[in-house]
Protein backbone atom coordinates (compact mmCIF):
# COMPACT_ATOMS: atom_id res chain seq x y z
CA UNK A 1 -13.91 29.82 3.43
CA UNK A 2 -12.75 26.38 3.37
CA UNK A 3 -15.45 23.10 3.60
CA UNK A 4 -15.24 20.17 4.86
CA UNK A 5 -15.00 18.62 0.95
CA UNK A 6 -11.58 20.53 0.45
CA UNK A 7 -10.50 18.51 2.95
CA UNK A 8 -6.84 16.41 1.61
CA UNK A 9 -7.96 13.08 2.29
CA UNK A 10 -6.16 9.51 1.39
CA UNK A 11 -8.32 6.94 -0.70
CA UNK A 12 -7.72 3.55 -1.34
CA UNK A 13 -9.23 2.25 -4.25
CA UNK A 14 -9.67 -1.27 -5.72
CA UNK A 15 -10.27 -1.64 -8.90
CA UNK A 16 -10.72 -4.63 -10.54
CA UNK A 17 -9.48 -4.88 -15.04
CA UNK A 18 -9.30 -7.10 -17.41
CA UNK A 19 -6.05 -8.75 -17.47
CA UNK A 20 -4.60 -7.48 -20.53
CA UNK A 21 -1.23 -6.15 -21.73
CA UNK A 22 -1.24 -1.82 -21.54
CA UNK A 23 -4.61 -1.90 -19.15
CA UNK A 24 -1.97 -0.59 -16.08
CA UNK A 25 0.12 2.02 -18.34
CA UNK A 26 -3.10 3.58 -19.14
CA UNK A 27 -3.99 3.66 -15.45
CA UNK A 28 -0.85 5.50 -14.59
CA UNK A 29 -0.97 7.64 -17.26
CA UNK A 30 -4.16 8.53 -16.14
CA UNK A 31 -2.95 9.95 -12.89
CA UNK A 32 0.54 11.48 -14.30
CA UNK A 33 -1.44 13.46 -17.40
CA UNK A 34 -3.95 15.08 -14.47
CA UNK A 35 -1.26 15.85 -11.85
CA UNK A 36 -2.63 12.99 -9.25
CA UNK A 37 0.03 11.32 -7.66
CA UNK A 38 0.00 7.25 -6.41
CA UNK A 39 1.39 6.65 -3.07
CA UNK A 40 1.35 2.98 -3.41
CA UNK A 41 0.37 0.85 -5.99
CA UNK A 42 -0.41 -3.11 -5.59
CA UNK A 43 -1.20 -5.21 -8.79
CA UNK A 44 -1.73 -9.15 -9.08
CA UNK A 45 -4.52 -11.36 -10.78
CA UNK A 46 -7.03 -12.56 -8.97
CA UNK A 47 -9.11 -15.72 -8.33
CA UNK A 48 -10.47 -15.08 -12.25
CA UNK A 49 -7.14 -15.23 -14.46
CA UNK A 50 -8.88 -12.81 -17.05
CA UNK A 51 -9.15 -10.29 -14.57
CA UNK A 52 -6.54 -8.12 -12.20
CA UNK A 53 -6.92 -6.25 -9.01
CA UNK A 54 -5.29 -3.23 -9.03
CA UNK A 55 -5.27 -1.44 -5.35
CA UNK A 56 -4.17 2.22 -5.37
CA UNK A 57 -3.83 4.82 -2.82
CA UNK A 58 -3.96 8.51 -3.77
CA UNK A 59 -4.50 11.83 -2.18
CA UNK A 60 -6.77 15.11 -2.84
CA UNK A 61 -9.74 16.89 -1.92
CA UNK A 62 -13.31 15.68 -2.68
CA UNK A 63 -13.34 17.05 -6.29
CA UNK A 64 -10.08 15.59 -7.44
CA UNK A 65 -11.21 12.25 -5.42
CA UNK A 66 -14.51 12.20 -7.72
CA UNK A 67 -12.82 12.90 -10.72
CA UNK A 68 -10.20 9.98 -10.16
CA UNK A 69 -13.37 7.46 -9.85
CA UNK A 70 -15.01 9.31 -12.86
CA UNK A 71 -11.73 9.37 -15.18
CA UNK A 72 -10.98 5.26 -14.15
CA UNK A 73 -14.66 4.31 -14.57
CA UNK A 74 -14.00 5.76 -18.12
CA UNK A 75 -11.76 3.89 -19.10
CA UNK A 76 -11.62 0.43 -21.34
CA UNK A 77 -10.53 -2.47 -19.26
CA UNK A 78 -11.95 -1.40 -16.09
CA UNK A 79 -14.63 -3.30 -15.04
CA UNK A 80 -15.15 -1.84 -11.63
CA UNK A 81 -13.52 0.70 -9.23
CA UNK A 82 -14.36 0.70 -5.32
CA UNK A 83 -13.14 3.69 -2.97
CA UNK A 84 -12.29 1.30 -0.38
CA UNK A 85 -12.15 4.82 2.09
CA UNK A 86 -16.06 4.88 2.34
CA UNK A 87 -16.17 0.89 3.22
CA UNK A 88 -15.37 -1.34 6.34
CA UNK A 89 -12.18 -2.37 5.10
CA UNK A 90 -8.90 -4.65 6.13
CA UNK A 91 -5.80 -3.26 4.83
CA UNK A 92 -2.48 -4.78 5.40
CA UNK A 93 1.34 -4.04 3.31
CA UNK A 94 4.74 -6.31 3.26
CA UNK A 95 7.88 -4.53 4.06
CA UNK A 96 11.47 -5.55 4.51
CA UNK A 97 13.66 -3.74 6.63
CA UNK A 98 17.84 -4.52 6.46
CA UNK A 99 19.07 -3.14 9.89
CA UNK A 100 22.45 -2.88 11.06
CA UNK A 101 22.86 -5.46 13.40
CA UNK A 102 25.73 -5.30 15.31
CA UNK A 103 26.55 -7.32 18.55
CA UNK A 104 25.84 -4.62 20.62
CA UNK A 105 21.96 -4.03 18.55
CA UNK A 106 21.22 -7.43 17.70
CA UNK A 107 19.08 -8.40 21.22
CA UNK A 108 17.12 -4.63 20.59
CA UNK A 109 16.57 -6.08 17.17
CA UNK A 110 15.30 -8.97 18.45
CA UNK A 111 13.22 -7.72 21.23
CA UNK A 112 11.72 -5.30 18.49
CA UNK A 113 10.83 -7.97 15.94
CA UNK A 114 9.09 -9.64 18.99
CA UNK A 115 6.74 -6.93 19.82
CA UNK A 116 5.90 -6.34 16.65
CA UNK A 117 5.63 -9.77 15.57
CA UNK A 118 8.13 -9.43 12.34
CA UNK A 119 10.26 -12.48 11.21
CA UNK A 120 13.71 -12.52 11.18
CA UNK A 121 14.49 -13.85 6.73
CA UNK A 122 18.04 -13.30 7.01
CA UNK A 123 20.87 -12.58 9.35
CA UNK A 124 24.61 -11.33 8.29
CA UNK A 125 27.08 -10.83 10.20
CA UNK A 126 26.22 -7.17 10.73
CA UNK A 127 22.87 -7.12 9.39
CA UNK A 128 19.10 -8.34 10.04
CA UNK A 129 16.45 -7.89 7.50
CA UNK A 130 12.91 -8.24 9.19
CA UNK A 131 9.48 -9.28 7.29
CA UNK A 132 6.56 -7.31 9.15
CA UNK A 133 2.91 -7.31 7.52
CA UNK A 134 0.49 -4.99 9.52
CA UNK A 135 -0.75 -1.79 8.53
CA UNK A 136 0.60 1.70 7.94
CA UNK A 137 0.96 2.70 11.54
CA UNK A 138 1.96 -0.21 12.64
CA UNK A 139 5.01 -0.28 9.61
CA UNK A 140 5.62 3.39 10.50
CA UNK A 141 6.13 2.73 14.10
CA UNK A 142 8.28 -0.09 13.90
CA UNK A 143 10.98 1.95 11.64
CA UNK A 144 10.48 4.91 13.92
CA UNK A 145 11.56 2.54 16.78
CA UNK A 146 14.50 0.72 14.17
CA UNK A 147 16.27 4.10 12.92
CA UNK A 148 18.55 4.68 16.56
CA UNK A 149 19.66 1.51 15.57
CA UNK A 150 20.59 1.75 12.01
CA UNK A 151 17.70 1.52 9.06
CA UNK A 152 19.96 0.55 6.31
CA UNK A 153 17.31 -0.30 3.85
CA UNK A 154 13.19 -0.43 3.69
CA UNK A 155 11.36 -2.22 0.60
CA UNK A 156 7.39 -2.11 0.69
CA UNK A 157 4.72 -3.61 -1.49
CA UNK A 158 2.42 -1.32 -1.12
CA UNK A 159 -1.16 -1.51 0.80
CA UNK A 160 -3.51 -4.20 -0.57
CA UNK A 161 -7.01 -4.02 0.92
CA UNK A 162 -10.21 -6.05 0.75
CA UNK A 163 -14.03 -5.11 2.04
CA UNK A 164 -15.26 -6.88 5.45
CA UNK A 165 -17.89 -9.01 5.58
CA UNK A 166 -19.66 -11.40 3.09
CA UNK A 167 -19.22 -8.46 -0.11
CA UNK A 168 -17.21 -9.05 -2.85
CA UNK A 169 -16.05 -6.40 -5.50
């Protein structure tokens, strides 16, 4: 019979490298030689130009969860991994959305952005693309809300997240 542990659950993990040519390859190898797949992937340096913050989201039971943070800890350039799912946590993405944006559409388009407080970074003659940061249900209901009207396009950055409070990783 089933446990709670083999429970599918998404993580978010941060983990912070040394800043060096191959360190991310090795990362995704990592995942892609065990059969774990990335949903999103984030990578940019951080306050320390030696060292990168790589956030990653990924999905499995307890096991393969504790065998991701095992098999990263293990390697090189890692200097330390966080599972960002067992923390108090802000986590935000970037996505641009090119809608069709017709006469007809364009005040819907409009009222949408408004509600859901996305900017308005370029406007064609039949298009709109919208900027909206928020998080994922947030993202996911303002495209369920654009597709009547015409979801043309959709370009995300994937999540980035960082610990609440006064902790630092």
């Amino acid at each position: 019979m089933p446990t709670d542990n083999d429970a599918v659950r998404r993580h978010t993990f941060a983990v912070l490298v040394e800043n060096k040519f191959g360190v991310l390859g090795r990362i995704t190898g990592l995942f892609s030689a065990r059969g774990f797949n990335i949903e999103s992937l984030s990578v940019a340096e951080t306050e320390d130009p030696t060292v990168s913050r790589i956030t990653l989201v990924t999905e499995g039971d307890e096991k393969i969860l504790e065998q991701v943070n095992k098999q990263l800890n293990r390697l090189i350039d890692v200097i330390k991994v966080t599972d960002l799912s067992e923390e108090s946590h802000v986590d935000r993405e970037l996505v641009l959305i090119k809608v069709h944006a017709e006469a007809e559409s364009r005040a819907e388009v409009l009222r949408l952005a408004d509600i859901f407080r996305a900017k308005i970074v370029d406007v064609t003659p039949k298009t709109y693309i919208l900027e909206v940061t928020g998080d994922e249900g947030k993202i996911r209901a303002l495209i369920e809300l654009l597709k009547p009207l015409g979801v043309k396009e959709v370009v995300r950055t994937g999540k980035i997240a960082i610990v609440r409070g006064s902790r630092v990783l």
